[in-house]
PDB file of N, CA and C in Angstrom:
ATOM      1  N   UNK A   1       2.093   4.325  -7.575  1.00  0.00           N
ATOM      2  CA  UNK A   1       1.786   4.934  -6.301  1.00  0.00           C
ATOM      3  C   UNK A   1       2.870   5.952  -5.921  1.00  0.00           C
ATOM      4  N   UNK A   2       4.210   5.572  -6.561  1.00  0.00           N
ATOM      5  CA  UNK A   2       5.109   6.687  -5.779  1.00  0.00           C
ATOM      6  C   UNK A   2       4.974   7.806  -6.625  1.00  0.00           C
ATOM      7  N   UNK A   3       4.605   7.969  -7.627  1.00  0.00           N
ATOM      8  CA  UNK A   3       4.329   9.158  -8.821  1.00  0.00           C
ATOM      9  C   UNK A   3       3.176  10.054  -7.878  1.00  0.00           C
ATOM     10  N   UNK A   4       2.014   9.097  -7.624  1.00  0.00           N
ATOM     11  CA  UNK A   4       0.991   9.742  -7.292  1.00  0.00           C
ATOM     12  C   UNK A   4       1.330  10.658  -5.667  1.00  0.00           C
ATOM     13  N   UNK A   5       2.315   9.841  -5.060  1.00  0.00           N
ATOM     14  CA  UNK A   5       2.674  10.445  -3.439  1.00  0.00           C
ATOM     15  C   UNK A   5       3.588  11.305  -3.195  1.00  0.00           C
ATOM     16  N   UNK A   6       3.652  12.157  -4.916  1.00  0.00           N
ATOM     17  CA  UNK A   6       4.174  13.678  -4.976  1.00  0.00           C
ATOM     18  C   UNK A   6       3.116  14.372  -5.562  1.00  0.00           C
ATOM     19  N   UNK A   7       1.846  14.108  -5.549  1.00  0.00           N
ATOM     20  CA  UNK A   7       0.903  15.038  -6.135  1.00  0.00           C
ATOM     21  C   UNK A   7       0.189  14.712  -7.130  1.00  0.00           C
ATOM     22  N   UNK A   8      -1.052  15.386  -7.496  1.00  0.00           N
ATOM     23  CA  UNK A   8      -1.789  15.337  -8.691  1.00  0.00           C
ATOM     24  C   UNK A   8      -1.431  14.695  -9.809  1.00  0.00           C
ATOM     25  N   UNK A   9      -1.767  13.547 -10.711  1.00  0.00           N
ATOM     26  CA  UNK A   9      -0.947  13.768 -11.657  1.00  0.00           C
ATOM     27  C   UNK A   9      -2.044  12.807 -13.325  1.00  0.00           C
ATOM     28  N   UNK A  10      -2.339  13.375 -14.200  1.00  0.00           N
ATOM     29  CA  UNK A  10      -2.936  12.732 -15.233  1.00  0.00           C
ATOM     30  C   UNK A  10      -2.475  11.588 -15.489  1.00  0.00           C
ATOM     31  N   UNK A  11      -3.598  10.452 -15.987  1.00  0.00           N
ATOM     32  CA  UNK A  11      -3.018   9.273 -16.514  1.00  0.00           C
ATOM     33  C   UNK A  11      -1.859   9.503 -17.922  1.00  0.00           C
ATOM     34  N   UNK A  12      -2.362  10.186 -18.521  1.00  0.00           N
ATOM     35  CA  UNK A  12      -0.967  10.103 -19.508  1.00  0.00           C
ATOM     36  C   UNK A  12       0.578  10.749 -18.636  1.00  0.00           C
ATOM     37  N   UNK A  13       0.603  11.446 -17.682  1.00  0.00           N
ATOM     38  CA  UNK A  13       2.011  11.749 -17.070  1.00  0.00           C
ATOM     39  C   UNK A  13       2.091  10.204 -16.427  1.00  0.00           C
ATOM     40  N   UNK A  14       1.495   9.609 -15.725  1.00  0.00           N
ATOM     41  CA  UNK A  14       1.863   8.656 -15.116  1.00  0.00           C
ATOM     42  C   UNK A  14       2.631   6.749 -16.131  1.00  0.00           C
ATOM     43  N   UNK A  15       1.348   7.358 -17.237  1.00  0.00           N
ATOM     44  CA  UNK A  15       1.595   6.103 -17.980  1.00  0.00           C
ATOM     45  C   UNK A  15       3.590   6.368 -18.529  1.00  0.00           C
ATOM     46  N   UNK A  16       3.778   7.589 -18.703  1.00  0.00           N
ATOM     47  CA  UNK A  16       5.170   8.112 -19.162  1.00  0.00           C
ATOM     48  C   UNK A  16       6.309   7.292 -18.325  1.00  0.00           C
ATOM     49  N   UNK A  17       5.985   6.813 -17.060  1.00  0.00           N
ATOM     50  CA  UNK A  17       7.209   5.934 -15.966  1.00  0.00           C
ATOM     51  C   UNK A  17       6.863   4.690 -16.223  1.00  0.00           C
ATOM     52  N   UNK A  18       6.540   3.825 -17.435  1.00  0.00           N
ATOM     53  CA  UNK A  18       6.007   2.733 -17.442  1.00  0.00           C
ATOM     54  C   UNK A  18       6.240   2.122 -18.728  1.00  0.00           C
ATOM     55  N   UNK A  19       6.862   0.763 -18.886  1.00  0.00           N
ATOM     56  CA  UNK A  19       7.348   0.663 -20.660  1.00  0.00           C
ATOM     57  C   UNK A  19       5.516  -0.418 -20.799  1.00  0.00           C
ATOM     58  N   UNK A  20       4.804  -0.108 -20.505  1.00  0.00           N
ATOM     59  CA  UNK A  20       3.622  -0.679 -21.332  1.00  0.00           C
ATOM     60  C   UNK A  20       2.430   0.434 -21.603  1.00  0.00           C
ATOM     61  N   UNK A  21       1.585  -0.120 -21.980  1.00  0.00           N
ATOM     62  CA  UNK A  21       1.000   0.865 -22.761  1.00  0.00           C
ATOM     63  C   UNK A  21      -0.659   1.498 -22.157  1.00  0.00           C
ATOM     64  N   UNK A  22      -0.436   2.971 -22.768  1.00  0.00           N
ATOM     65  CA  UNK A  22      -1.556   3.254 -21.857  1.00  0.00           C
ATOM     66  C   UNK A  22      -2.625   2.675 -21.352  1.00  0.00           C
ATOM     67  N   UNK A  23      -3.145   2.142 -22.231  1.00  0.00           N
ATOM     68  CA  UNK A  23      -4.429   0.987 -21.829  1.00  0.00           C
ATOM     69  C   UNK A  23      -4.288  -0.121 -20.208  1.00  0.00           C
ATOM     70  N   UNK A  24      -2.973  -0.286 -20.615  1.00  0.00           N
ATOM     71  CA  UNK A  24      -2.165  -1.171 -19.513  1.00  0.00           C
ATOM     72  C   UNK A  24      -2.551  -0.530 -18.195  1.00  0.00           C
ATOM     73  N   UNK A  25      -2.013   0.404 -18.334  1.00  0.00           N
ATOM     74  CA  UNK A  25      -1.644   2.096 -16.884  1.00  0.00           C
ATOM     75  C   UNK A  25      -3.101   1.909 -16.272  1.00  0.00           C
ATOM     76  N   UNK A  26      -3.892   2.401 -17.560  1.00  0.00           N
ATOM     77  CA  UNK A  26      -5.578   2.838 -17.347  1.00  0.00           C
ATOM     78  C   UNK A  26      -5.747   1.370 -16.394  1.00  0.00           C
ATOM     79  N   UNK A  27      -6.018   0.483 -16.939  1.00  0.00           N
ATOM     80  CA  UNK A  27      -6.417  -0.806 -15.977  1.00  0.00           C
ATOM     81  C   UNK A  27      -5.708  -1.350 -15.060  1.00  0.00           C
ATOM     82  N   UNK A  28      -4.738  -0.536 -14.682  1.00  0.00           N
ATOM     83  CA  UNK A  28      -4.159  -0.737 -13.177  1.00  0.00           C
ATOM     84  C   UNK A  28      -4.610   0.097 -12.262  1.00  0.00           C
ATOM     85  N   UNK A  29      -4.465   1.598 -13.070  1.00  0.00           N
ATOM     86  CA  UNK A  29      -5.352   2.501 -12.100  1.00  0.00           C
ATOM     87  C   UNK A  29      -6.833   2.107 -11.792  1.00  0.00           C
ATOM     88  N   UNK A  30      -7.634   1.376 -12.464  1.00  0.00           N
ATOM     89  CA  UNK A  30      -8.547   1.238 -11.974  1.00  0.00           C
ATOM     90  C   UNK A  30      -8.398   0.129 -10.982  1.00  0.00           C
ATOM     91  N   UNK A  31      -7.998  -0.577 -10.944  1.00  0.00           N
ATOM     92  CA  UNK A  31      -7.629  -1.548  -9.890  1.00  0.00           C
ATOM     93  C   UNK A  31      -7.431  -0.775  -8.363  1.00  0.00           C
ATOM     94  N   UNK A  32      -6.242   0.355  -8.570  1.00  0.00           N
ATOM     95  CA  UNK A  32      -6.456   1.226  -7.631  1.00  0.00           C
ATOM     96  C   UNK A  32      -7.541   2.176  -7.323  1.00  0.00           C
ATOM     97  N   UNK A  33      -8.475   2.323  -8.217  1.00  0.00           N
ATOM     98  CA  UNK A  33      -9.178   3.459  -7.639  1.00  0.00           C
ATOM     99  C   UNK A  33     -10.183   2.846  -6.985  1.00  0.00           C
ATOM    100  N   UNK A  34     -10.977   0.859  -7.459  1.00  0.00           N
ATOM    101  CA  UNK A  34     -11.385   0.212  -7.077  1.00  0.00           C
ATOM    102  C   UNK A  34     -11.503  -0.019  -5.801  1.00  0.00           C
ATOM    103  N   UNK A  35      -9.876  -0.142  -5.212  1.00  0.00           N
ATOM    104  CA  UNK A  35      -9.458  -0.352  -3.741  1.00  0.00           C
ATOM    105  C   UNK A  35      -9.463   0.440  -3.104  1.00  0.00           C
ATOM    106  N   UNK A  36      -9.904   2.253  -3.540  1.00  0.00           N
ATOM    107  CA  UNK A  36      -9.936   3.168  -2.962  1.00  0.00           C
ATOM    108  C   UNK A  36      -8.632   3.785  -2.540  1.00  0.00           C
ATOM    109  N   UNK A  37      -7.675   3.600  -3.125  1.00  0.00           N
ATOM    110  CA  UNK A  37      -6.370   3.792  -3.058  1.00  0.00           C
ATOM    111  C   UNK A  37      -6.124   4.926  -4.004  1.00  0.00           C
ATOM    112  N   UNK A  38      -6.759   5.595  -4.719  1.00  0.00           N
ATOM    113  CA  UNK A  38      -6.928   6.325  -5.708  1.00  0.00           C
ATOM    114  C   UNK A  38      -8.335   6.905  -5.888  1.00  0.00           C
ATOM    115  N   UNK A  39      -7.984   8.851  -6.088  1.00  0.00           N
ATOM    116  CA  UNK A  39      -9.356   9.108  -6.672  1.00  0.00           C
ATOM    117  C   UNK A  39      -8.970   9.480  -8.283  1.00  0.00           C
ATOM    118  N   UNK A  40     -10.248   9.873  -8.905  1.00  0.00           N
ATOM    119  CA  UNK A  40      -9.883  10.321 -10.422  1.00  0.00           C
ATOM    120  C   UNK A  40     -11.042  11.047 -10.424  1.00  0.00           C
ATOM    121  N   UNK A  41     -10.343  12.480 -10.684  1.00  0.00           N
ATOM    122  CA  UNK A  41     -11.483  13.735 -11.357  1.00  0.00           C
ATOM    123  C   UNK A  41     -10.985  14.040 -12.584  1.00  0.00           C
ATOM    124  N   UNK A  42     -12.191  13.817 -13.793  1.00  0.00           N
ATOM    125  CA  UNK A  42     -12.075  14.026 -14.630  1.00  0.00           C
ATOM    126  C   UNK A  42     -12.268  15.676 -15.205  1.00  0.00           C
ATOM    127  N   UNK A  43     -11.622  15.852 -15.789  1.00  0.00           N
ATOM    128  CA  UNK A  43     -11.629  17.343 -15.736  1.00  0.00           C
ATOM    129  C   UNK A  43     -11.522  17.186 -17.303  1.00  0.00           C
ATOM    130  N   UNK A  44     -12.446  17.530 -18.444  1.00  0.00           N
ATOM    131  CA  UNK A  44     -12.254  18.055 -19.938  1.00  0.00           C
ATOM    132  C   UNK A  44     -12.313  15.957 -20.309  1.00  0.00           C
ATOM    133  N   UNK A  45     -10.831  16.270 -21.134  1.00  0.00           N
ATOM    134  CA  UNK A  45     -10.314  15.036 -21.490  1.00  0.00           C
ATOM    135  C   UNK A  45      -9.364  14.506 -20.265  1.00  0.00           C
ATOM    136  N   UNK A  46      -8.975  15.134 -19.468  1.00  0.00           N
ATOM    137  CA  UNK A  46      -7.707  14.803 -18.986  1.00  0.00           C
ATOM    138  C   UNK A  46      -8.555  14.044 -17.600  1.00  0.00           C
ATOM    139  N   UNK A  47      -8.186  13.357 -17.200  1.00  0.00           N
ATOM    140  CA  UNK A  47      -8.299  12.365 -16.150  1.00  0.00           C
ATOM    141  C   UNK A  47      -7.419  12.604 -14.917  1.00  0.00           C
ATOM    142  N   UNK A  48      -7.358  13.086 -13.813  1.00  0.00           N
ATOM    143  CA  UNK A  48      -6.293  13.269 -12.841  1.00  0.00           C
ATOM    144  C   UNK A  48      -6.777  12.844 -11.840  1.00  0.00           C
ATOM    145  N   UNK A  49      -5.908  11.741 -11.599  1.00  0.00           N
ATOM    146  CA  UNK A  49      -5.079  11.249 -10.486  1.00  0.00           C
ATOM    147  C   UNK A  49      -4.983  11.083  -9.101  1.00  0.00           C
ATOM    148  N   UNK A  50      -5.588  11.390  -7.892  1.00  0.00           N
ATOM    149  CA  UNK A  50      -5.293  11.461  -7.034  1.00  0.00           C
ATOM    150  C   UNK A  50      -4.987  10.536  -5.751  1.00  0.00           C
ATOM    151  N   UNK A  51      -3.728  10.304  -5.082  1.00  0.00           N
ATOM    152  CA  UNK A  51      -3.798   9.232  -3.826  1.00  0.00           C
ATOM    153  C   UNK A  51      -4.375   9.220  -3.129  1.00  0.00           C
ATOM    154  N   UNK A  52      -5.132   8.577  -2.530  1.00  0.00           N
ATOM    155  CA  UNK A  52      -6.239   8.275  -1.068  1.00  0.00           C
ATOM    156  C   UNK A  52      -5.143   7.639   0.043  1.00  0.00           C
ATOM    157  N   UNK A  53      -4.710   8.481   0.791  1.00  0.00           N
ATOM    158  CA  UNK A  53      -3.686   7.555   1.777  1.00  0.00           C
ATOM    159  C   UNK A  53      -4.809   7.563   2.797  1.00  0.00           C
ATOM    160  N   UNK A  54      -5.719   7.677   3.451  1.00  0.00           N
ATOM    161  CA  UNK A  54      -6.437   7.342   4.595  1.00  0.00           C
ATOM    162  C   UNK A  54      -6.366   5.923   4.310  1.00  0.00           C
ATOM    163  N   UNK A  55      -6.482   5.291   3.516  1.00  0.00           N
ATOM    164  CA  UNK A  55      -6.586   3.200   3.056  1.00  0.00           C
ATOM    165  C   UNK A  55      -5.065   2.634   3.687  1.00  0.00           C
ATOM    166  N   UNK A  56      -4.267   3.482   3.457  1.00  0.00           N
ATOM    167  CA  UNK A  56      -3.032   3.221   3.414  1.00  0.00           C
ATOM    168  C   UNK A  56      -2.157   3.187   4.948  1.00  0.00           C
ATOM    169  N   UNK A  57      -2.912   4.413   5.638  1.00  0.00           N
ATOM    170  CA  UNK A  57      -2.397   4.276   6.723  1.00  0.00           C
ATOM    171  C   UNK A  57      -3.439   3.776   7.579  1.00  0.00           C
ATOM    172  N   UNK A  58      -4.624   3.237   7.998  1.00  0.00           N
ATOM    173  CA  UNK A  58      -5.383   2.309   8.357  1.00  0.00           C
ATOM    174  C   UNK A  58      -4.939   0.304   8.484  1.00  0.00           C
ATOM    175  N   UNK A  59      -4.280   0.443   6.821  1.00  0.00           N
ATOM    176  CA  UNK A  59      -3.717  -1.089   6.871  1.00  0.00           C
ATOM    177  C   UNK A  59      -2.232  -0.525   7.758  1.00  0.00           C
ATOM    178  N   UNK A  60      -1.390   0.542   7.676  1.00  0.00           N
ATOM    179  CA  UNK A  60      -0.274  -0.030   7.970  1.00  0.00           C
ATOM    180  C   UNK A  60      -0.339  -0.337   9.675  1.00  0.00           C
ATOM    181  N   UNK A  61      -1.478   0.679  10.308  1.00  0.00           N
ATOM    182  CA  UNK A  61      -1.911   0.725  11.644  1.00  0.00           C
ATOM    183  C   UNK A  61      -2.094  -0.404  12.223  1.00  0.00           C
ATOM    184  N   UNK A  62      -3.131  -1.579  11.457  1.00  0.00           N
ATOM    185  CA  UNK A  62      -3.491  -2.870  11.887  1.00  0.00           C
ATOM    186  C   UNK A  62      -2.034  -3.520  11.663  1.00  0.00           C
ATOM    187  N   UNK A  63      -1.395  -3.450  10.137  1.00  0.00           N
ATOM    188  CA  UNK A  63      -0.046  -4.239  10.540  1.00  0.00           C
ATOM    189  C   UNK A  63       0.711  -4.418  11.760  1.00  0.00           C
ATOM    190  N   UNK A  64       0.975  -2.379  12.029  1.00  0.00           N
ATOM    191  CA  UNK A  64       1.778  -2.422  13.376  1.00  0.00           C
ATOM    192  C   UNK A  64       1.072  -3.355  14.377  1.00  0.00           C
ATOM    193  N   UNK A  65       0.008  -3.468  14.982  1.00  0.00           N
ATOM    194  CA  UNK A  65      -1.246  -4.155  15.814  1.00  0.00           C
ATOM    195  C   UNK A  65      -0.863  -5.585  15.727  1.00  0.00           C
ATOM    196  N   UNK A  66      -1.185  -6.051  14.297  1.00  0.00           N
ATOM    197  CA  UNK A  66      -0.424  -7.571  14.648  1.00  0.00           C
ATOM    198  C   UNK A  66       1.053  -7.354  14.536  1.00  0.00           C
ATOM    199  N   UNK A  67       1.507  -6.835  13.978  1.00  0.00           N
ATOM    200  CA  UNK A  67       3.126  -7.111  14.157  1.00  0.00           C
ATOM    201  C   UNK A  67       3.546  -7.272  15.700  1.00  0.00           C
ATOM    202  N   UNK A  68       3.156  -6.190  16.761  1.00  0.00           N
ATOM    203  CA  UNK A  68       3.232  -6.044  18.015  1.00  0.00           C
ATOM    204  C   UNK A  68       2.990  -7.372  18.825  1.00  0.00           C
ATOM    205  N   UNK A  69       1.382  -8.003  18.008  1.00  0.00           N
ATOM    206  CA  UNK A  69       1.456  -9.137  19.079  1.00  0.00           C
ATOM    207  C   UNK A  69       1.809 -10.250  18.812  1.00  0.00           C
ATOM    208  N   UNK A  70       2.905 -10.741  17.375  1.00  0.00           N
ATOM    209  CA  UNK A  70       3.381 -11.783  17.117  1.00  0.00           C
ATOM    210  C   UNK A  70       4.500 -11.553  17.670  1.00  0.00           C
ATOM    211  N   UNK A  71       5.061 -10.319  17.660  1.00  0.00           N
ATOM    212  CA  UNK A  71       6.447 -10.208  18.624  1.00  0.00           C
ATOM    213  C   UNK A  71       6.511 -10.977  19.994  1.00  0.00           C
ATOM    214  N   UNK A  72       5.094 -10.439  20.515  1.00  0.00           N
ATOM    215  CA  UNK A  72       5.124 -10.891  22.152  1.00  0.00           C
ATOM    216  C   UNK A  72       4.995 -12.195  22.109  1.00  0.00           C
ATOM    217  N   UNK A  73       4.562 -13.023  21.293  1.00  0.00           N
ATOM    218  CA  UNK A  73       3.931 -14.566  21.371  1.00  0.00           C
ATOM    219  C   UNK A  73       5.383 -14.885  21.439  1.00  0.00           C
ATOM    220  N   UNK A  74       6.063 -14.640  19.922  1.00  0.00           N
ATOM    221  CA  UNK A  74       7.184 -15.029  19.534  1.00  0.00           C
ATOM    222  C   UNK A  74       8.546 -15.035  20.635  1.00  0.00           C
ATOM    223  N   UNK A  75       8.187 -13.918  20.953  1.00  0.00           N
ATOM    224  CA  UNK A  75       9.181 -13.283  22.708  1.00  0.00           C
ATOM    225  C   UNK A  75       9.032 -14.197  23.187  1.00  0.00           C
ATOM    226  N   UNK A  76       7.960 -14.727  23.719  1.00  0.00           N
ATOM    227  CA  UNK A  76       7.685 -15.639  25.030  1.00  0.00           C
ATOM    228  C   UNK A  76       7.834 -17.232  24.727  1.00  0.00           C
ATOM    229  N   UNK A  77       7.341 -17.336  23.466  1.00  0.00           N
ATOM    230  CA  UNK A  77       7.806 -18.679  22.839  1.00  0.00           C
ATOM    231  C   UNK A  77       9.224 -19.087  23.238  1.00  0.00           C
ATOM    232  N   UNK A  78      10.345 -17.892  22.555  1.00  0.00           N
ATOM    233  CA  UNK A  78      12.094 -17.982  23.210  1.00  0.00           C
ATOM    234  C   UNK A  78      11.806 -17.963  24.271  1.00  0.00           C
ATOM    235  N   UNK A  79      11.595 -17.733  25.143  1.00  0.00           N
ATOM    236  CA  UNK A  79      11.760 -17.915  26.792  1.00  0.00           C
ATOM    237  C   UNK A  79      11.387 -19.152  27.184  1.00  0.00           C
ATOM    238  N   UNK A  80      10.560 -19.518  26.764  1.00  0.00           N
ATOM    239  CA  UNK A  80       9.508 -20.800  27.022  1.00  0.00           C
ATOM    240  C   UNK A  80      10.586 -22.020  26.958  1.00  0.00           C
ATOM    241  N   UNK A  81      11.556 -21.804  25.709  1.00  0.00           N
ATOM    242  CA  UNK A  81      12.316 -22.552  24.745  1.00  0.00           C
ATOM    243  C   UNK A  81      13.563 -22.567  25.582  1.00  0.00           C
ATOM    244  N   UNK A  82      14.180 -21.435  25.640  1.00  0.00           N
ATOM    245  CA  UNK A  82      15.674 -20.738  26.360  1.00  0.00           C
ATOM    246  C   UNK A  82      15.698 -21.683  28.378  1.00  0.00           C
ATOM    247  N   UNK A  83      14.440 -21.276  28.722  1.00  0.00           N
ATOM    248  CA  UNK A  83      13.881 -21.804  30.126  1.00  0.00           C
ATOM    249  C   UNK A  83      14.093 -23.527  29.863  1.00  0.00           C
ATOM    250  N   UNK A  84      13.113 -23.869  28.912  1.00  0.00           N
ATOM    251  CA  UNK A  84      13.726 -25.595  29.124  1.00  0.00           C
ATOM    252  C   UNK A  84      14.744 -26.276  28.480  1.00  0.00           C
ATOM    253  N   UNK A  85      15.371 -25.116  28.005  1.00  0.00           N
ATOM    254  CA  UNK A  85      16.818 -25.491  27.482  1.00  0.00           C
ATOM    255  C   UNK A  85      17.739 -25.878  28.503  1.00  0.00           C
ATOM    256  N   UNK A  86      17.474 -24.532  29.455  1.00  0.00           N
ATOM    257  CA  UNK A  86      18.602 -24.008  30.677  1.00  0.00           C
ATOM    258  C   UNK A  86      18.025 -25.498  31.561  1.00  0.00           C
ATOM    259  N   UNK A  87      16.859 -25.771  31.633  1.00  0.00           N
ATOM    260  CA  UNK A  87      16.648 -26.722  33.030  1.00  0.00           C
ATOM    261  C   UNK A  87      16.958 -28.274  32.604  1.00  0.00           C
ATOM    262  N   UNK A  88      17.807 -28.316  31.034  1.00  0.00           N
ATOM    263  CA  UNK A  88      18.030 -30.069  30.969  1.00  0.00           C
ATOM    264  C   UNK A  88      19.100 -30.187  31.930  1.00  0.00           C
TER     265      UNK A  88
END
């Protein structure tokens, strides 16, 4: 993914950052392109590459969303805690 989140790039450039073997690469990328995390236009022989970040920043959006409201639970939980600490 970080290869791909500088640009275009063929499965054989990508398989090149990787000590296993192309076949390997190929069936990970499909894993990604599966999840929509990846497109691939085939062009001739060459296969290229492309990131789909709309997937990417959608999940990190909902993360922030719950992250936000386990904070507040969690916030108020310490208070809840701190409060009948202070009143033994």
């Amino acid at each position: 993914m970080t290869r791909l989140g500088r640009g275009p790039a063929r499965v054989t450039e990508i398989a090149n950052d990787f000590p296993i073997s192309l076949n390997s690469v190929s069936k990970h990328l499909r894993v990604l392109e599966r999840a929509g995390l990846m497109r691939r236009d085939i062009q001739g022989r060459d296969h290229i590459c492309t990131l789909n970040v709309q997937p990417l920043r959608e999940a990190t959006l909902w993360m922030e969303e719950v992250r936000a409201f386990w904070e507040s639970r969690l916030d108020e939980l310490e208070r809840q805690f701190v409060s009948k600490r202070s009143a033994r």
